[in-house]
N, C-alpha and C. Protein backbone atom coordinates (compact mmCIF):
# COMPACT_ATOMS: atom_id res chain seq x y z
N UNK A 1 206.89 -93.06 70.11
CA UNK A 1 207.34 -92.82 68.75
C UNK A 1 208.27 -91.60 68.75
N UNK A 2 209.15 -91.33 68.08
CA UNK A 2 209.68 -90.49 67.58
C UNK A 2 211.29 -90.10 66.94
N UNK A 3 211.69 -91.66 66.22
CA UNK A 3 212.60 -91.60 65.21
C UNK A 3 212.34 -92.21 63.70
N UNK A 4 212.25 -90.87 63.44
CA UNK A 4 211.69 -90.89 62.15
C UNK A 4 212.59 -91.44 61.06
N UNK A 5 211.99 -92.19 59.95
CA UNK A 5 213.11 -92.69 58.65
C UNK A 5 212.22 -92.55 57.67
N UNK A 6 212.78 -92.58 56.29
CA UNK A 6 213.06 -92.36 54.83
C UNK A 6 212.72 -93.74 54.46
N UNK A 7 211.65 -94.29 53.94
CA UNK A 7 212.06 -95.57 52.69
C UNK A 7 211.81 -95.16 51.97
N UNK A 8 212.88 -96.00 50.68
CA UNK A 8 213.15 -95.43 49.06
C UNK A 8 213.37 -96.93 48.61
N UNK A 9 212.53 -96.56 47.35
CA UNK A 9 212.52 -97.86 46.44
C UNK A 9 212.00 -97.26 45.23
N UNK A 10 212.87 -97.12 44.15
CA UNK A 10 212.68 -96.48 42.70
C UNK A 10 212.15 -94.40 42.89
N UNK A 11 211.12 -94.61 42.54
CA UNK A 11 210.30 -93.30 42.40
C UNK A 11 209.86 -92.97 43.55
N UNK A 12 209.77 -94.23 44.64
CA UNK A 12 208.95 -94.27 46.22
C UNK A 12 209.26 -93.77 46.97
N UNK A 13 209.43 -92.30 47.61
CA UNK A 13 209.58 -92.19 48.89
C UNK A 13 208.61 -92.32 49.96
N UNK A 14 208.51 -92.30 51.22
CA UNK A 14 207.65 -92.28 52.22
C UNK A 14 208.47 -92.18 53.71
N UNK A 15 207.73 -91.55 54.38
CA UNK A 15 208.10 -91.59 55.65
C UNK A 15 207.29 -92.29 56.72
N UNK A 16 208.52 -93.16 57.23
CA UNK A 16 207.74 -93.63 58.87
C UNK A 16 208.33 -92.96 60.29
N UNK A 17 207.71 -93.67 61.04
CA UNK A 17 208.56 -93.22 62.63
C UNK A 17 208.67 -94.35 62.81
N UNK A 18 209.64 -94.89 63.89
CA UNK A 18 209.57 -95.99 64.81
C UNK A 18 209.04 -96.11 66.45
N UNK A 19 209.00 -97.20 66.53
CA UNK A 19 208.04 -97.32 67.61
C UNK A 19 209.64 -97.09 68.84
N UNK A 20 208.95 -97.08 70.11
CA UNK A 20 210.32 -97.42 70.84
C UNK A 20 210.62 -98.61 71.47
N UNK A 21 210.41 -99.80 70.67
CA UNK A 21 210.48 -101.14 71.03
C UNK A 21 211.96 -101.05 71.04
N UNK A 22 212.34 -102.23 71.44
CA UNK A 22 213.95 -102.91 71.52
C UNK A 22 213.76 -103.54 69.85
N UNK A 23 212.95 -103.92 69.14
CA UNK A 23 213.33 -104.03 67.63
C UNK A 23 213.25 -102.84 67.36
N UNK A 24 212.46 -101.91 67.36
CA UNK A 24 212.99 -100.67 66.84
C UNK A 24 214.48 -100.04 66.67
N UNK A 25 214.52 -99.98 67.77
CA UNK A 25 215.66 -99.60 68.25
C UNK A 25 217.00 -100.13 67.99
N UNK A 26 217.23 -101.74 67.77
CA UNK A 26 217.49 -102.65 67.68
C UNK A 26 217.63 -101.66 65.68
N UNK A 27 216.73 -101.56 65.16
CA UNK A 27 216.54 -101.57 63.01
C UNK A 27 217.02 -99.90 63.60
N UNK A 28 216.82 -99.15 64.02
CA UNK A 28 217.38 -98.00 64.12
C UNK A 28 218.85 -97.63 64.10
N UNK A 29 219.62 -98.38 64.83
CA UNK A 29 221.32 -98.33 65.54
C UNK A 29 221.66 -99.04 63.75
N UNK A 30 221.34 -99.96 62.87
CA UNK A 30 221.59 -100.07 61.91
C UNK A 30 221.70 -99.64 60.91
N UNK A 31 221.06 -98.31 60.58
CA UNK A 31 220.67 -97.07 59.72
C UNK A 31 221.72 -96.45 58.93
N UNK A 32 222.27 -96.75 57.75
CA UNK A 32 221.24 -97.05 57.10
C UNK A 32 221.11 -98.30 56.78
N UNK A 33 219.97 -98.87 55.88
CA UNK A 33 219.96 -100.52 55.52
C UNK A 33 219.66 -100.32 54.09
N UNK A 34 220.32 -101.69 52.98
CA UNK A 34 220.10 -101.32 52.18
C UNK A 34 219.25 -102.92 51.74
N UNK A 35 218.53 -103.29 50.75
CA UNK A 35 217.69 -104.34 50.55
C UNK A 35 217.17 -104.48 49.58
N UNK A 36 216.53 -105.80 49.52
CA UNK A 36 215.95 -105.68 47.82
C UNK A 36 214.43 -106.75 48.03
N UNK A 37 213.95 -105.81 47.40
CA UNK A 37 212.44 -105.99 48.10
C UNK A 37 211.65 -107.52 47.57
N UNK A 38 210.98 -107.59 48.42
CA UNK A 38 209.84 -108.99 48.10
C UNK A 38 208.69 -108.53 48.23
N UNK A 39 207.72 -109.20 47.62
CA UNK A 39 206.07 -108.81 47.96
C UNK A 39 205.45 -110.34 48.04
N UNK A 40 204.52 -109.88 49.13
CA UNK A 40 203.65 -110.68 49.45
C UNK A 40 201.81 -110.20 49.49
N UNK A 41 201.29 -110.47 48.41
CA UNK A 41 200.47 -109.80 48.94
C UNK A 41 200.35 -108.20 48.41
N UNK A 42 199.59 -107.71 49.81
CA UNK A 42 200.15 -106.06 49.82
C UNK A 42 200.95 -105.39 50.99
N UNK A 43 201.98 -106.56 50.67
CA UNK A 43 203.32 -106.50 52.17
C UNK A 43 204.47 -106.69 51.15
N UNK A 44 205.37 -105.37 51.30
CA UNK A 44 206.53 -105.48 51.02
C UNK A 44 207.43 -105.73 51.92
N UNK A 45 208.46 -106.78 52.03
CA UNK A 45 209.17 -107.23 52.70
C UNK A 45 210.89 -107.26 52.54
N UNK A 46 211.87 -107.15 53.65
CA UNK A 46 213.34 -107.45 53.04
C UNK A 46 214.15 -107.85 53.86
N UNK A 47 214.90 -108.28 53.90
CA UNK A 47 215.82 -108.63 54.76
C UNK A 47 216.95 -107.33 55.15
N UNK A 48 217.00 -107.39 56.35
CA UNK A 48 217.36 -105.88 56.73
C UNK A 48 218.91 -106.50 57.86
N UNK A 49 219.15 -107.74 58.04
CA UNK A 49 220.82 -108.02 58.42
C UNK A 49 220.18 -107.73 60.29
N UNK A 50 219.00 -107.49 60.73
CA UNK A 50 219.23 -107.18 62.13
C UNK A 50 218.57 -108.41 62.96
N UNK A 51 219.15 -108.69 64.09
CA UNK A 51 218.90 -110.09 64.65
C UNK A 51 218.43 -109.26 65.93
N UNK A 52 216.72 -110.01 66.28
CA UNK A 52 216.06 -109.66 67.45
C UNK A 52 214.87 -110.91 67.60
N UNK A 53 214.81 -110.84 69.08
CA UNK A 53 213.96 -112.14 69.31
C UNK A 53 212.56 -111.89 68.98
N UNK A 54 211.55 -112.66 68.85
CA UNK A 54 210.52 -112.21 69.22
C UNK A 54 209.93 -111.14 69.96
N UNK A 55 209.03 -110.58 70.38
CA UNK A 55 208.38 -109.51 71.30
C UNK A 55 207.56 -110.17 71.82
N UNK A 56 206.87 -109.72 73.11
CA UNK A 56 206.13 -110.10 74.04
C UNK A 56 204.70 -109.86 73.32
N UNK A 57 204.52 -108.61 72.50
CA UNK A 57 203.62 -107.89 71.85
C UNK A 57 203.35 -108.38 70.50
N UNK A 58 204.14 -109.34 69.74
CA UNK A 58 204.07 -110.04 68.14
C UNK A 58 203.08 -110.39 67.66
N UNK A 59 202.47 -110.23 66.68
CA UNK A 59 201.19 -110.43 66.30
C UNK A 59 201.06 -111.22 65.18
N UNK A 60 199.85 -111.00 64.21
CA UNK A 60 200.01 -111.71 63.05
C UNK A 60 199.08 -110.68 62.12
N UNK A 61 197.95 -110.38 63.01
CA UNK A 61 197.11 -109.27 62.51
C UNK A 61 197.33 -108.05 62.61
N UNK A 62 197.51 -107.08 61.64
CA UNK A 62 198.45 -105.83 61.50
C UNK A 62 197.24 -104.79 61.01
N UNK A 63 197.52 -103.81 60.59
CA UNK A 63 196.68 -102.61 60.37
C UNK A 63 197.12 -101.70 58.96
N UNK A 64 197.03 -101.62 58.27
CA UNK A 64 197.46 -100.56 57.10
C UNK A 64 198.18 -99.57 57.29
N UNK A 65 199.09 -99.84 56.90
CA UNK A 65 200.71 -98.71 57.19
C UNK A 65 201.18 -99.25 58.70
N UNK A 66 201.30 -100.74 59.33
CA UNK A 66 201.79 -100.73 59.59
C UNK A 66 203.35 -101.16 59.38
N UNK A 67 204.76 -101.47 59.90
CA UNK A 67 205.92 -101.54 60.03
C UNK A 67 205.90 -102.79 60.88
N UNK A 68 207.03 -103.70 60.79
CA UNK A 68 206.88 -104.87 61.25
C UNK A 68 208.32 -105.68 60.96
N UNK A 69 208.83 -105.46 62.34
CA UNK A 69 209.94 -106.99 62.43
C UNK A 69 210.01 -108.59 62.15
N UNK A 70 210.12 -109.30 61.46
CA UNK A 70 209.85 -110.67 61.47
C UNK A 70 210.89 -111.41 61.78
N UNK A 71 211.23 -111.65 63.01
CA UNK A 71 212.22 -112.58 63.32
C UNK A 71 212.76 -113.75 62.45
N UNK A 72 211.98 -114.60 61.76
CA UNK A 72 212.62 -115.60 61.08
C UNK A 72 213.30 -115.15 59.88
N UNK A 73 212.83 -114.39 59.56
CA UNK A 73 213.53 -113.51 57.99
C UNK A 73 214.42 -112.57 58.29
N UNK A 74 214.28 -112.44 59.53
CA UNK A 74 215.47 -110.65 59.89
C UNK A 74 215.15 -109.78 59.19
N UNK A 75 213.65 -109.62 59.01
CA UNK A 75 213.12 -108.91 57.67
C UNK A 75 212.13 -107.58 58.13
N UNK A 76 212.10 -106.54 57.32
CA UNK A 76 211.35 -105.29 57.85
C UNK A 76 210.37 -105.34 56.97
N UNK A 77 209.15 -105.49 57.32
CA UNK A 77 207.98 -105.83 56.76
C UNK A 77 207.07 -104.52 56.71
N UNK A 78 206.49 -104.32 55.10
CA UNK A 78 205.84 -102.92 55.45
C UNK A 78 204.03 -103.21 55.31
N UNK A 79 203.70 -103.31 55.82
CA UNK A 79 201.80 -103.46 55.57
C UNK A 79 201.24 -102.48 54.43
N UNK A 80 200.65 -102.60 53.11
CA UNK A 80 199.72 -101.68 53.03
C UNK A 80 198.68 -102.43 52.86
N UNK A 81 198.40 -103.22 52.59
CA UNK A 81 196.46 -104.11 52.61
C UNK A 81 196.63 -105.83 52.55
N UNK A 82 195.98 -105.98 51.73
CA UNK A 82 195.49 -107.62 52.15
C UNK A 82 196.65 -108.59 51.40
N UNK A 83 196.83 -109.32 52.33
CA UNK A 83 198.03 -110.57 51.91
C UNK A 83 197.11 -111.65 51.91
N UNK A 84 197.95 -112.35 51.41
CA UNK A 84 197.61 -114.25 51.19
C UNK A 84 196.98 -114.71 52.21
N UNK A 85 197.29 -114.23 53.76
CA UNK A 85 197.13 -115.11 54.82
C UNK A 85 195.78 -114.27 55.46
N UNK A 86 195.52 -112.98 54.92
CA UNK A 86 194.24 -112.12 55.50
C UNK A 86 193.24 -112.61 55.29
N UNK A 87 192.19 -112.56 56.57
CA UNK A 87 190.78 -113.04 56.58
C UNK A 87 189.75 -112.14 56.10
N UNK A 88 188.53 -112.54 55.85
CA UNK A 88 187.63 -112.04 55.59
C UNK A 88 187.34 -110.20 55.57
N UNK A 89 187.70 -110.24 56.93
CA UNK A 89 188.23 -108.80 56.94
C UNK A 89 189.06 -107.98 56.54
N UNK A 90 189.95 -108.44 55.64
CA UNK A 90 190.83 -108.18 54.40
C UNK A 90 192.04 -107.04 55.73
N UNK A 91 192.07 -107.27 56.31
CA UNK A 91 193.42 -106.53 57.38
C UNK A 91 194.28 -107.74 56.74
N UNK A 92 195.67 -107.04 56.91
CA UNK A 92 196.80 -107.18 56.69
C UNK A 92 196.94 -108.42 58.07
N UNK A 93 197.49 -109.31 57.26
CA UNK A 93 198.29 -110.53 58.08
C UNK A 93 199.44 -111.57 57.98
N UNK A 94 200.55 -111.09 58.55
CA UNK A 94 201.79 -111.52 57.98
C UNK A 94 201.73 -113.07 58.33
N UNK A 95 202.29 -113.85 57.73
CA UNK A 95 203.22 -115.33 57.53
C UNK A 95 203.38 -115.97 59.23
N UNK A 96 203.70 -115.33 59.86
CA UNK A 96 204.13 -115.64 61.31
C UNK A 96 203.83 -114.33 61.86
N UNK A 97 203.98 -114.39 63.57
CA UNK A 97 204.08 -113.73 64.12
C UNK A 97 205.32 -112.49 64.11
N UNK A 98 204.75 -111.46 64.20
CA UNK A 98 205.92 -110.37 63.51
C UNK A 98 206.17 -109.19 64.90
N UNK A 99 207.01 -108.42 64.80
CA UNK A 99 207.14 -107.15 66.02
C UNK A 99 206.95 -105.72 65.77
N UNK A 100 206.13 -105.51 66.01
CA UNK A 100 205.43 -103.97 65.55
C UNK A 100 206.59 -103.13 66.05
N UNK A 101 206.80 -102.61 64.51
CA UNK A 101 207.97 -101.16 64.93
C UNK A 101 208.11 -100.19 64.87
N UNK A 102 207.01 -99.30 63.97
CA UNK A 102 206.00 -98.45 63.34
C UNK A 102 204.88 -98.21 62.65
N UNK A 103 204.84 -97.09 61.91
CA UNK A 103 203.81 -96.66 61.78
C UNK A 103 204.51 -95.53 60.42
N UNK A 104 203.50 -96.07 59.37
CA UNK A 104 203.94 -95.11 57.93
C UNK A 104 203.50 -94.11 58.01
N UNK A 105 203.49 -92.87 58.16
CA UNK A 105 203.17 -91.58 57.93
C UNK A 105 202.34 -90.88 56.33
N UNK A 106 201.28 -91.22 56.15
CA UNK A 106 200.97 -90.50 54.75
C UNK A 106 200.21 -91.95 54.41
N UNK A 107 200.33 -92.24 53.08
CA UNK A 107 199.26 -92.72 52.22
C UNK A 107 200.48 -94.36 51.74
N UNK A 108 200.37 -95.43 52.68
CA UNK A 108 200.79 -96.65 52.60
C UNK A 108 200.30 -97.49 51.14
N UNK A 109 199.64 -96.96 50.82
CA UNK A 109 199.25 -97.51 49.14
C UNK A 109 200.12 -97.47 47.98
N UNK A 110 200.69 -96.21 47.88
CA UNK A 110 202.29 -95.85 47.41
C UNK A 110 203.14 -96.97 46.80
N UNK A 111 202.87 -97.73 48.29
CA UNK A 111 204.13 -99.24 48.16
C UNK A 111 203.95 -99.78 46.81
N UNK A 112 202.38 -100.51 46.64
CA UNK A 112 201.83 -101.18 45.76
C UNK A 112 202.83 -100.96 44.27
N UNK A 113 203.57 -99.92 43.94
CA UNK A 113 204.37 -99.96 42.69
C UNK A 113 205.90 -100.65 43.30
N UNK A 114 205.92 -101.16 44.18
CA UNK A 114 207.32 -101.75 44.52
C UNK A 114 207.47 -103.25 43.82
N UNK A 115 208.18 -103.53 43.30
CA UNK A 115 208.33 -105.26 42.84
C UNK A 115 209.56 -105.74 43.38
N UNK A 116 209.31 -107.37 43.27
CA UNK A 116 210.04 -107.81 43.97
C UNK A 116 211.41 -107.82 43.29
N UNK A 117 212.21 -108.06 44.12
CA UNK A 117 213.84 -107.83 43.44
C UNK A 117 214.18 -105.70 43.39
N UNK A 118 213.47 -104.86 43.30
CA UNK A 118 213.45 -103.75 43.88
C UNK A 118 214.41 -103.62 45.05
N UNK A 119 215.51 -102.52 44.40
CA UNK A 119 216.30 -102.21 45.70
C UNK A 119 215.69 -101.19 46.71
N UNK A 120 215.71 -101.22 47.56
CA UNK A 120 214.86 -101.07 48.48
C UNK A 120 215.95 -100.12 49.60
N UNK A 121 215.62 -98.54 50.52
CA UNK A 121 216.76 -98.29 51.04
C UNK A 121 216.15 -97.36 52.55
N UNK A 122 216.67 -97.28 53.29
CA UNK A 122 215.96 -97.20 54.87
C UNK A 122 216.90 -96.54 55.53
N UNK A 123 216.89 -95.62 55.94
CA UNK A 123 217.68 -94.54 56.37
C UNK A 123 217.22 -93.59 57.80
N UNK A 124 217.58 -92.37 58.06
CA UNK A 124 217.23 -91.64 59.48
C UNK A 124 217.08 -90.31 58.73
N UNK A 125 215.48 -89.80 58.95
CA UNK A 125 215.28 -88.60 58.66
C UNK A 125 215.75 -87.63 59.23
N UNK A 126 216.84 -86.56 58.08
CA UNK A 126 217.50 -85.41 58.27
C UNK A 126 216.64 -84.60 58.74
């Protein structure tokens, strides 16, 4: 870890880091991105314009505050709690298999005031 970014959506700020995956890295070299948010769940989601394959590491079951690539959407997916597709154990579980790219810094609950159609904005912490 250690390139840190800014998401902003209305009143929302928060900070993440990125992981040092090749999607990371890959949503990093793009910086800034600008988007307009979707919710699923308690997963805000957007289309972020960056094209990367799958990961070796892609999952489906995620963790609270995590960050997440989704290849079919080209979309930067943010975790804070239970979606449509979460089991019993109410963890966060995206739609498809997704590429872990961080990790939110602070209190991922925040999101929960984001709606969909929300411009949404992702940047490199000064």
């Amino acid at each position: 870890m250690g390139h840190r970014i800014t998401i902003t959506a209305g009143r929302i700020s928060i900070e993440a880091e990125l992981n040092d995956s090749a999607s990371a890295e890959a949503i990093r070299r793009a910086l800034p991105i600008q988007g307009e948010a979707s919710t699923w769940g308690q997963e805000v989601y957007f289309e972020i314009g960056v094209e990367a394959p799958s990961a070796k590491d892609a999952r489906e079951v995620m963790s609270v505050g995590d960050l997440a690539y989704w290849p079919p959407g080209r979309a930067l997916c943010l975790f804070f709690g239970r979606t449509p597709a979460s089991a019993a154990d109410g963890r966060p579980r995206a739609a498809s298999p997704v590429n872990p790219v961080g990790r939110i810094l602070g209190e991922a609950k925040v999101l929960a005031s984001i709606r969909d159609g929300q411009a949404i904005n992702v940047r490199a912490k000064t």
